[in-house]
Protein backbone atom coordinates (compact mmCIF):
# COMPACT_ATOMS: atom_id res chain seq x y z
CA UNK A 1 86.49 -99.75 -156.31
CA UNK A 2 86.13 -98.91 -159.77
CA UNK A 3 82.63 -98.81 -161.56
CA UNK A 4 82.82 -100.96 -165.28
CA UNK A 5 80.34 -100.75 -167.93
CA UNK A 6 79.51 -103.48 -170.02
CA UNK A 7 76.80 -103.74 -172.77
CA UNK A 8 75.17 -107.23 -174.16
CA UNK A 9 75.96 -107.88 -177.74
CA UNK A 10 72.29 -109.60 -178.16
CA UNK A 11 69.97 -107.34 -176.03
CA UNK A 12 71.84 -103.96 -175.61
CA UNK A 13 71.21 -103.36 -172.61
CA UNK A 14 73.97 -101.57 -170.65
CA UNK A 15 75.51 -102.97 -166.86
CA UNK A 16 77.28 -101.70 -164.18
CA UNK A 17 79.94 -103.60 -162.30
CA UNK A 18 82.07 -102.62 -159.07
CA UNK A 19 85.27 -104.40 -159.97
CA UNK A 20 88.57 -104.57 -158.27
CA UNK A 21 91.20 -104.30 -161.19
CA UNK A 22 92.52 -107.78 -160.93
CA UNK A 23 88.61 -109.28 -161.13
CA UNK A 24 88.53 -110.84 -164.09
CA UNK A 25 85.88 -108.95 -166.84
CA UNK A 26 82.21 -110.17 -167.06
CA UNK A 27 81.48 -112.08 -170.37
CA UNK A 28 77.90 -113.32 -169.43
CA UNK A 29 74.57 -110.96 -169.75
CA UNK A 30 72.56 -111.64 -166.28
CA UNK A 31 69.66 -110.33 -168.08
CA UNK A 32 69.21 -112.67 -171.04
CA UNK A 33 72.79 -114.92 -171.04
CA UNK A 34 74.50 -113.29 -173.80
CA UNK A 35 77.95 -112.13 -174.36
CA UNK A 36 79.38 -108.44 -172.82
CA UNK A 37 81.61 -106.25 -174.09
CA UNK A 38 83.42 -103.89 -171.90
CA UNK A 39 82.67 -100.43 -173.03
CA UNK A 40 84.44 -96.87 -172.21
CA UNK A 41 82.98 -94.10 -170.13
CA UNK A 42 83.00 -90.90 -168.56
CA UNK A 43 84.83 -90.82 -165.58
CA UNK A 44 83.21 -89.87 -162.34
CA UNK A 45 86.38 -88.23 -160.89
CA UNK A 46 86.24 -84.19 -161.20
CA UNK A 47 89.22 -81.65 -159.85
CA UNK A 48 87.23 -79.16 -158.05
CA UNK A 49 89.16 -76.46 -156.17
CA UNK A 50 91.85 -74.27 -156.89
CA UNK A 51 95.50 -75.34 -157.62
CA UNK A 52 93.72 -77.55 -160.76
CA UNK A 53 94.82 -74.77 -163.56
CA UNK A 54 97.94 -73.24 -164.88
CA UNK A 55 96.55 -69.91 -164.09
CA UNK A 56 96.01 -70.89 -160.38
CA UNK A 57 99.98 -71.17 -159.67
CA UNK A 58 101.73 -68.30 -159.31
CA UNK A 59 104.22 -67.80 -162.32
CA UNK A 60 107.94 -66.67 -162.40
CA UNK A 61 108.91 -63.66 -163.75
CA UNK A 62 110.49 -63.89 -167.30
CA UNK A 63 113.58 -62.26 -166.23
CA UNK A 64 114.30 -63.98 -162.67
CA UNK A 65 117.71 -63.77 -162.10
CA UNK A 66 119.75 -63.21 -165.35
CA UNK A 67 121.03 -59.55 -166.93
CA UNK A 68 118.68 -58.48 -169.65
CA UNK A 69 121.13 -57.30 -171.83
CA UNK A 70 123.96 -60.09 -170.74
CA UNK A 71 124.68 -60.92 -174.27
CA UNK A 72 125.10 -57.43 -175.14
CA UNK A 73 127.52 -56.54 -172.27
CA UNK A 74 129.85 -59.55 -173.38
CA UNK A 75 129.59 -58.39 -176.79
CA UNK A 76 130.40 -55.04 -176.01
CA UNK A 77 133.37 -55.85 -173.97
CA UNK A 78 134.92 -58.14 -176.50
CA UNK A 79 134.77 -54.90 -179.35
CA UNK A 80 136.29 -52.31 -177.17
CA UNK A 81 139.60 -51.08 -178.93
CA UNK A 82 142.76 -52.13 -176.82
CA UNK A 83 143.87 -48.61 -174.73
CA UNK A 84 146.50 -46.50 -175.82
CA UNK A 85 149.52 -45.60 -173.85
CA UNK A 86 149.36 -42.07 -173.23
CA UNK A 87 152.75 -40.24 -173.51
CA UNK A 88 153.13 -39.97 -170.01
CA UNK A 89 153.36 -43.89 -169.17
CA UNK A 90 155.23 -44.48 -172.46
CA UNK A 91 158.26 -41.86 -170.68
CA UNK A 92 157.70 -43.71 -167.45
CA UNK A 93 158.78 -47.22 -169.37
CA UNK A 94 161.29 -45.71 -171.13
């Protein structure tokens, strides 16, 4: 169950409350009778352990699975001059 902390608007003083989340919020000081306010803490809940991090997981390498120079291969394919017949397949045609 969650913890709530609530502080009186006329004496200060600071309360605890285990509340389920649908309870509704205190509004009454059981000190001296006047009004709460809900106020925001620190959370009690801390990731201890590995596996908490970025740095704990391992990590792809950058170049898993593509070419490194894809781009230029396509490129370089596309610029190639168109071949020549040599003389001996232009006499075969012909």
């Amino acid at each position: 169950m969650p913890i709530y902390e609530y502080e009186c608007l006329k004496c200060g003083k600071i309360h605890e409350a285990h509340q389920k989340f649908a309870d509704k919020p205190l509004s009454k000081c059981p000190k001296c009778g006047g009004t709460l306010k809900k106020i925001i803490s620190n959370t009690s809940f801390i990731l201890k352990g590995t596996g908490w991090y970025k740095t704990d997981y391992a990590s792809k390498p950058a170049n898993s699975g593509k070419k490194p120079n894809a781009k230029k291969d396509a490129g370089a394919e596309s610029k190639t001059e168109p071949k020549t017949e040599s003389k001996a397949e232009a006499a075969a045609k012909a």
